[in-house]
PDB file of N, CA and C in Angstrom:
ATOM      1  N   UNK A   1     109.841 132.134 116.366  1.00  0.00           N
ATOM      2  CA  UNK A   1     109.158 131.111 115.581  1.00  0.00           C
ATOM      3  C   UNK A   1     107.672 131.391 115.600  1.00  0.00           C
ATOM      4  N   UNK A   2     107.404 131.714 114.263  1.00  0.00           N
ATOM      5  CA  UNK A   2     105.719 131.413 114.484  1.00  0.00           C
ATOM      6  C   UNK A   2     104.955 130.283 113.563  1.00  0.00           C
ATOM      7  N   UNK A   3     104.020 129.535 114.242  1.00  0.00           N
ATOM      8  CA  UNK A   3     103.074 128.270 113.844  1.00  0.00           C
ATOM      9  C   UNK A   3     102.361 128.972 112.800  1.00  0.00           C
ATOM     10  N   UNK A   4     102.895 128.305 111.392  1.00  0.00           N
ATOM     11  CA  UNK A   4     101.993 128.664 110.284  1.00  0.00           C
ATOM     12  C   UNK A   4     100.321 129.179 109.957  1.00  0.00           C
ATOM     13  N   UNK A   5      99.638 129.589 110.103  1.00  0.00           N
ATOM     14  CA  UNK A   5      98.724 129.919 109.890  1.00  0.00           C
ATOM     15  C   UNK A   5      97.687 128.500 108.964  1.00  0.00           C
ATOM     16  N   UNK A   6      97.032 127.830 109.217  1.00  0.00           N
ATOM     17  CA  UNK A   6      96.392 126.459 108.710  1.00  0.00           C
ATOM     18  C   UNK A   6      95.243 126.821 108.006  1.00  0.00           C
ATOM     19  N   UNK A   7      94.969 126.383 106.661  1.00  0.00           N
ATOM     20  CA  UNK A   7      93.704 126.740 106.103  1.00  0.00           C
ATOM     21  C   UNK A   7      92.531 126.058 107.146  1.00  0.00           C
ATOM     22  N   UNK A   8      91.305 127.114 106.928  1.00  0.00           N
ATOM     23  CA  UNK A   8      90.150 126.404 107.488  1.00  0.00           C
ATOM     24  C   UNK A   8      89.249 125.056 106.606  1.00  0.00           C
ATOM     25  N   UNK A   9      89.216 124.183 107.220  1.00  0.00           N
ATOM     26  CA  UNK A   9      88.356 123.168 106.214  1.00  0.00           C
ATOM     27  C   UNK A   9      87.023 123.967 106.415  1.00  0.00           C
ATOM     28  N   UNK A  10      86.509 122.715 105.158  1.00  0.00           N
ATOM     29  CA  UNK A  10      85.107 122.676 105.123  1.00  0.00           C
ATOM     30  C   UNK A  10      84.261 122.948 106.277  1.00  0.00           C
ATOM     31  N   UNK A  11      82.873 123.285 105.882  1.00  0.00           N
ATOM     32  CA  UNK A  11      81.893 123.554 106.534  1.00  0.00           C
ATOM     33  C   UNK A  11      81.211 122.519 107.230  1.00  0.00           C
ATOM     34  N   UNK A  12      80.978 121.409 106.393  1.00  0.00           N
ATOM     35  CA  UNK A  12      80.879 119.984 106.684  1.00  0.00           C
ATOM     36  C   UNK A  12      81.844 118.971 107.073  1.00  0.00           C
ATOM     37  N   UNK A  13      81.158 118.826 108.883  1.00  0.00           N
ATOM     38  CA  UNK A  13      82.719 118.535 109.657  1.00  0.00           C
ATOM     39  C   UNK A  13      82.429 116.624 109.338  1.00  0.00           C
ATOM     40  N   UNK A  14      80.811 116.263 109.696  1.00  0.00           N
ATOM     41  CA  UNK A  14      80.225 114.751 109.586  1.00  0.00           C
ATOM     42  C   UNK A  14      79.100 114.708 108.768  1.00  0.00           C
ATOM     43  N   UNK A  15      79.241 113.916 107.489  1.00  0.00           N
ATOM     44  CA  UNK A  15      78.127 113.575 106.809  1.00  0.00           C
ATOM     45  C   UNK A  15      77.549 112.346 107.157  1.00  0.00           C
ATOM     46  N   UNK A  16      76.401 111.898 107.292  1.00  0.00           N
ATOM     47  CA  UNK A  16      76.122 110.337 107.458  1.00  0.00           C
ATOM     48  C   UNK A  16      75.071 109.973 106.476  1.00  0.00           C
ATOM     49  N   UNK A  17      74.934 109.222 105.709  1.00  0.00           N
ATOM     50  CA  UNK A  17      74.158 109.067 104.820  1.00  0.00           C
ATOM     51  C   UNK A  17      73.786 107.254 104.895  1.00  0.00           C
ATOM     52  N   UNK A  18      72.755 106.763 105.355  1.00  0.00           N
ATOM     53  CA  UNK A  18      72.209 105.351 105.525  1.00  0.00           C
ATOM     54  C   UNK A  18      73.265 104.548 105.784  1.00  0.00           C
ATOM     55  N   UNK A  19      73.709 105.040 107.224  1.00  0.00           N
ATOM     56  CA  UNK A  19      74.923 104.327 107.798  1.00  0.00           C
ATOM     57  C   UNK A  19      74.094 103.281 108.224  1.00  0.00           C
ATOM     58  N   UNK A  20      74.907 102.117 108.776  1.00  0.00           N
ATOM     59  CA  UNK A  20      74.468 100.844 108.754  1.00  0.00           C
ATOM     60  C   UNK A  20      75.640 100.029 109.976  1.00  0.00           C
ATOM     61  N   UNK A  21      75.152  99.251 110.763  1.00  0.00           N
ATOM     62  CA  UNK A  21      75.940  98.511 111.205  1.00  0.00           C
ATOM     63  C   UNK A  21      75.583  96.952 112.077  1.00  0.00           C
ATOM     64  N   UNK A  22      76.298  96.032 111.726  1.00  0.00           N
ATOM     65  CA  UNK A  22      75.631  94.810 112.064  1.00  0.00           C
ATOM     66  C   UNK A  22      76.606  93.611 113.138  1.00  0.00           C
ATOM     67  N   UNK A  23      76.536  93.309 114.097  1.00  0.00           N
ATOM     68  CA  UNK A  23      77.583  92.836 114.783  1.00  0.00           C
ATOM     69  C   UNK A  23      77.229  91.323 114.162  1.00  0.00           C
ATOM     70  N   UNK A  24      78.594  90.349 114.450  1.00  0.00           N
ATOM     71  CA  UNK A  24      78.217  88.906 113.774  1.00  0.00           C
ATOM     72  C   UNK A  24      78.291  88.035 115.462  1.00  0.00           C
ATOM     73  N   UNK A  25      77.114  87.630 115.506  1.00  0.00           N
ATOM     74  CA  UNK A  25      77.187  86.736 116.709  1.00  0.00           C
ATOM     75  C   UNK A  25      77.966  85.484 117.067  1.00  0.00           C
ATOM     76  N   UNK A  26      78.170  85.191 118.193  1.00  0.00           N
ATOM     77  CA  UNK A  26      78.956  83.720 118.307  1.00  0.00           C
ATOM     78  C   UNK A  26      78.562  82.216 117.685  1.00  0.00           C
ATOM     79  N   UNK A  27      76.712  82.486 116.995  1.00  0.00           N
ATOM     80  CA  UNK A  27      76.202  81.734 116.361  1.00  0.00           C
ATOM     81  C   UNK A  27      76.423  81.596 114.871  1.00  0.00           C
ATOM     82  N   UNK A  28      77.031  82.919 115.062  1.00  0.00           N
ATOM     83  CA  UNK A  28      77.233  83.110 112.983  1.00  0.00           C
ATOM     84  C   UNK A  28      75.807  83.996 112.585  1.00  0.00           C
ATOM     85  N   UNK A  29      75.342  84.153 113.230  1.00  0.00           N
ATOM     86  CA  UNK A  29      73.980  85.097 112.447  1.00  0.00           C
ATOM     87  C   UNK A  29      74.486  87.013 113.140  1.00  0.00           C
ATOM     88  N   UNK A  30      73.998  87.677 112.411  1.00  0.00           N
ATOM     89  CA  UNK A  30      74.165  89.112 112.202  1.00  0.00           C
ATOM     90  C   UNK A  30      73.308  89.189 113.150  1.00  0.00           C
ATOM     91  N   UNK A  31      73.766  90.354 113.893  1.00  0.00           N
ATOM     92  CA  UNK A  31      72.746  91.356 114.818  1.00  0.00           C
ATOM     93  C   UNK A  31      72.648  92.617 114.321  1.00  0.00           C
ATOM     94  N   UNK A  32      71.899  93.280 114.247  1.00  0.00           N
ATOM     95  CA  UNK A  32      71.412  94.703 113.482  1.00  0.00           C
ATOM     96  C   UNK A  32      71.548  95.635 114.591  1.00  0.00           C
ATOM     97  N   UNK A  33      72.574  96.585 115.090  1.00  0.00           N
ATOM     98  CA  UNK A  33      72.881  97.852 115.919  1.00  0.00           C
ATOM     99  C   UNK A  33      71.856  98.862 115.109  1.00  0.00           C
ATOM    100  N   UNK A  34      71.929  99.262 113.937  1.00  0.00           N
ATOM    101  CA  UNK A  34      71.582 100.452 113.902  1.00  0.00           C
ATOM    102  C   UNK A  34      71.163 100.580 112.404  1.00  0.00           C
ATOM    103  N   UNK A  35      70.346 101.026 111.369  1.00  0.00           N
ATOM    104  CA  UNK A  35      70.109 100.916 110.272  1.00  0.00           C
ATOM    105  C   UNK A  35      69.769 102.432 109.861  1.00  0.00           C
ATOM    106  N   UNK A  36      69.982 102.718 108.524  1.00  0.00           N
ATOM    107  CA  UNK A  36      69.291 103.902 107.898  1.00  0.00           C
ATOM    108  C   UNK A  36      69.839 105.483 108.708  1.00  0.00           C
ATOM    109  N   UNK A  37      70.981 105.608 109.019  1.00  0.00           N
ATOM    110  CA  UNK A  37      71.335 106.631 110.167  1.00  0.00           C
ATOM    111  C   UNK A  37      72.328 107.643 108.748  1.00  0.00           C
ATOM    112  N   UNK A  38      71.100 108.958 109.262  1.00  0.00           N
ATOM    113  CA  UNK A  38      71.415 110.146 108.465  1.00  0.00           C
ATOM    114  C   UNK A  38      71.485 111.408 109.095  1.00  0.00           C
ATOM    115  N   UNK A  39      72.682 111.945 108.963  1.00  0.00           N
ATOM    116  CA  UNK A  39      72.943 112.935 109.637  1.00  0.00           C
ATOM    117  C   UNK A  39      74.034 113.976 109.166  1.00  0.00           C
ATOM    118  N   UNK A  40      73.613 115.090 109.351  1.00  0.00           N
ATOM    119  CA  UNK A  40      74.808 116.328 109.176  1.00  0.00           C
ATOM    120  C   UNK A  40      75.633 116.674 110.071  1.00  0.00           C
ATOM    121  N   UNK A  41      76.523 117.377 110.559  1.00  0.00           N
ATOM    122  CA  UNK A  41      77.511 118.025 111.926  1.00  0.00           C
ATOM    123  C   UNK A  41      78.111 118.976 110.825  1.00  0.00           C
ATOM    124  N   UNK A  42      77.747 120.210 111.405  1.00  0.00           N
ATOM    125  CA  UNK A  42      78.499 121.492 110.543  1.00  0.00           C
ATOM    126  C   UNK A  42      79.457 121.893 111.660  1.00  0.00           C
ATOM    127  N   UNK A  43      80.270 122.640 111.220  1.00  0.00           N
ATOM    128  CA  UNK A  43      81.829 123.375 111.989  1.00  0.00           C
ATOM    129  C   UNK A  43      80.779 124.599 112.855  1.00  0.00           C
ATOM    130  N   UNK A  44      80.681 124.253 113.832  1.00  0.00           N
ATOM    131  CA  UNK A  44      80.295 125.065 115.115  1.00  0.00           C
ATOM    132  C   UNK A  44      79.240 124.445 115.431  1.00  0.00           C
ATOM    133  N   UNK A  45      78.771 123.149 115.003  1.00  0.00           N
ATOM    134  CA  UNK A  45      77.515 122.764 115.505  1.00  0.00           C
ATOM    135  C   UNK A  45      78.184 122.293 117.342  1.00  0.00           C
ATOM    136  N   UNK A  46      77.140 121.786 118.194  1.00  0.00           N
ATOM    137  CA  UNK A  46      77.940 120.890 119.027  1.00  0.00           C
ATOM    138  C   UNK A  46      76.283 119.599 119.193  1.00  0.00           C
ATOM    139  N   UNK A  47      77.129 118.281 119.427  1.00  0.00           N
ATOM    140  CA  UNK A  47      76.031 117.437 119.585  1.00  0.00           C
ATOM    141  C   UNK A  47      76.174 116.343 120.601  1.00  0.00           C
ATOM    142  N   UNK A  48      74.965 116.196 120.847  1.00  0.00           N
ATOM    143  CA  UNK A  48      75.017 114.764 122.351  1.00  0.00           C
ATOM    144  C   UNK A  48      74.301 113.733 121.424  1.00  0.00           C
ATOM    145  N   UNK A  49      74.739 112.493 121.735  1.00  0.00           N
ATOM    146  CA  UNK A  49      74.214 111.147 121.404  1.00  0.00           C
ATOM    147  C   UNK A  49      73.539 110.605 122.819  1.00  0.00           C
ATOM    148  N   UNK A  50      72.183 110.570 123.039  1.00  0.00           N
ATOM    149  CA  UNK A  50      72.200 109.743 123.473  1.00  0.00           C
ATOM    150  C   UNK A  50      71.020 108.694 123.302  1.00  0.00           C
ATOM    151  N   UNK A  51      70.706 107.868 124.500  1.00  0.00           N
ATOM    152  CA  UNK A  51      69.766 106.991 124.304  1.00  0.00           C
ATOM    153  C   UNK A  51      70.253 105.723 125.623  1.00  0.00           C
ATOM    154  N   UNK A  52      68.949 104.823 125.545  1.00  0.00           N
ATOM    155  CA  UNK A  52      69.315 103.941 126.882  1.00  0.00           C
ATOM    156  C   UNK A  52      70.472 103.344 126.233  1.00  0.00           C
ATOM    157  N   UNK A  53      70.571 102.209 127.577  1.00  0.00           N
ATOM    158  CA  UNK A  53      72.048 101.406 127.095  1.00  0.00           C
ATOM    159  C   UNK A  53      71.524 100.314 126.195  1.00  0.00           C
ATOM    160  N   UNK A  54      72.594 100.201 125.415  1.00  0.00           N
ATOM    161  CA  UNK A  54      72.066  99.035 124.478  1.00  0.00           C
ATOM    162  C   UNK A  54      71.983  99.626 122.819  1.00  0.00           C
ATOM    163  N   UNK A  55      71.410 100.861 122.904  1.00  0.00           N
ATOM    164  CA  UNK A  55      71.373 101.438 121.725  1.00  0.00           C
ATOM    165  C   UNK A  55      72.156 101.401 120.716  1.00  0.00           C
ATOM    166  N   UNK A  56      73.506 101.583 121.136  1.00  0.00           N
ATOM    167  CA  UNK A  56      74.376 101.679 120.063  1.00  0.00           C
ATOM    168  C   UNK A  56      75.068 102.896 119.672  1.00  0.00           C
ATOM    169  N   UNK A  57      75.135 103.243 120.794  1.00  0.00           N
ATOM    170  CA  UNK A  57      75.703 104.620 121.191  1.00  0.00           C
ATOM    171  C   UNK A  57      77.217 104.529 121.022  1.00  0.00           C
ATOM    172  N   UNK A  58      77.902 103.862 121.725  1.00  0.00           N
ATOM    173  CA  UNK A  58      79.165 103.596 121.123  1.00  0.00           C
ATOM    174  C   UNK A  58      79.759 103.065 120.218  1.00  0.00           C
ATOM    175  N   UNK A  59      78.871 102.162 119.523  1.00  0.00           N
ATOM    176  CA  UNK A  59      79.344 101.804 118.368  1.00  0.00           C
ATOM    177  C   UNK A  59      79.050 102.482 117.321  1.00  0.00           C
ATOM    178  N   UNK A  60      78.132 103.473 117.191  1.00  0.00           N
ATOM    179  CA  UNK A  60      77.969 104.797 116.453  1.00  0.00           C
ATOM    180  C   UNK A  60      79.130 105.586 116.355  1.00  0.00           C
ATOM    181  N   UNK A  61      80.283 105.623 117.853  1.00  0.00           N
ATOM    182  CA  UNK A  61      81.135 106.724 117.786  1.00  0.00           C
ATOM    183  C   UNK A  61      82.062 106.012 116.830  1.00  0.00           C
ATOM    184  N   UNK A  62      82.384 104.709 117.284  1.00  0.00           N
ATOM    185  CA  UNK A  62      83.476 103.875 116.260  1.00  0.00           C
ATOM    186  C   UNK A  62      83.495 103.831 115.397  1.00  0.00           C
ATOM    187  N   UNK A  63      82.328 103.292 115.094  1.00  0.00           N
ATOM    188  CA  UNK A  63      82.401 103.180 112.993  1.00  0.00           C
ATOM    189  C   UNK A  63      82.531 104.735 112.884  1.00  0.00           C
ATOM    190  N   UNK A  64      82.064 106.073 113.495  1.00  0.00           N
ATOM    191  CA  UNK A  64      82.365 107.360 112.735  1.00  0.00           C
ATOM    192  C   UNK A  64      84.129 107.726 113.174  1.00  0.00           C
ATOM    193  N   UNK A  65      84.400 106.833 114.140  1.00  0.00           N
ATOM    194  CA  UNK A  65      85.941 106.839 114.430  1.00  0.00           C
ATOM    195  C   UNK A  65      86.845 106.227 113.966  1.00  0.00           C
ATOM    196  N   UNK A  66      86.426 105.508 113.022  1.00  0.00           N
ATOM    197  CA  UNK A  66      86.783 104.546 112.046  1.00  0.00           C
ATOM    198  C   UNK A  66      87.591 103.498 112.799  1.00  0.00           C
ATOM    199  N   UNK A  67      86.936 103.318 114.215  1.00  0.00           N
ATOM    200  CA  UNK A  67      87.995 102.130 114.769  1.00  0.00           C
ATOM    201  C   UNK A  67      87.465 100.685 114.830  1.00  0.00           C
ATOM    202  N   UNK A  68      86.223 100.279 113.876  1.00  0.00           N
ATOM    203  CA  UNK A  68      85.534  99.827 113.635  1.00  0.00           C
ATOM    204  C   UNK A  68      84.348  99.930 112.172  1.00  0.00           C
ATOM    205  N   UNK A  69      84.859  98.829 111.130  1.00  0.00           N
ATOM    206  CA  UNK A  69      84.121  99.357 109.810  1.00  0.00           C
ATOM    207  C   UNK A  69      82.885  99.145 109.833  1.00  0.00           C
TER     208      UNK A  69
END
């Protein structure tokens, strides 16, 4: 048995173009995580996120993990 051979995708693995994200508080008013976030990731790039806590570091990975819109 041999595992088919898989086309290679694209070159462009993450586009981000004025990503945006806003949590809704227990008051009902919006909190602003992160605004205006633009970015490329090409196929062999490698990248670190970081920043203090609070930033929005993980909720950056979600919405690009789509486990969170």
């Amino acid at each position: 048995f041999q595992w088919p051979k898989q086309p290679r995708g694209g070159d462009e693995v993450l586009v981000l173009e004025n990503l945006g994200k806003t949590w809704q508080t227990h008051d009902g008013k919006e909190k602003l995580v992160f605004k205006n976030v633009n970015g490329l990731v090409k196929r062999l790039d490698r990248v670190a996120v970081v920043g203090v806590n609070g930033a929005g570091k993980s909720t950056l990975m979600k919405v690009v993990t789509g486990q969170t819109p």
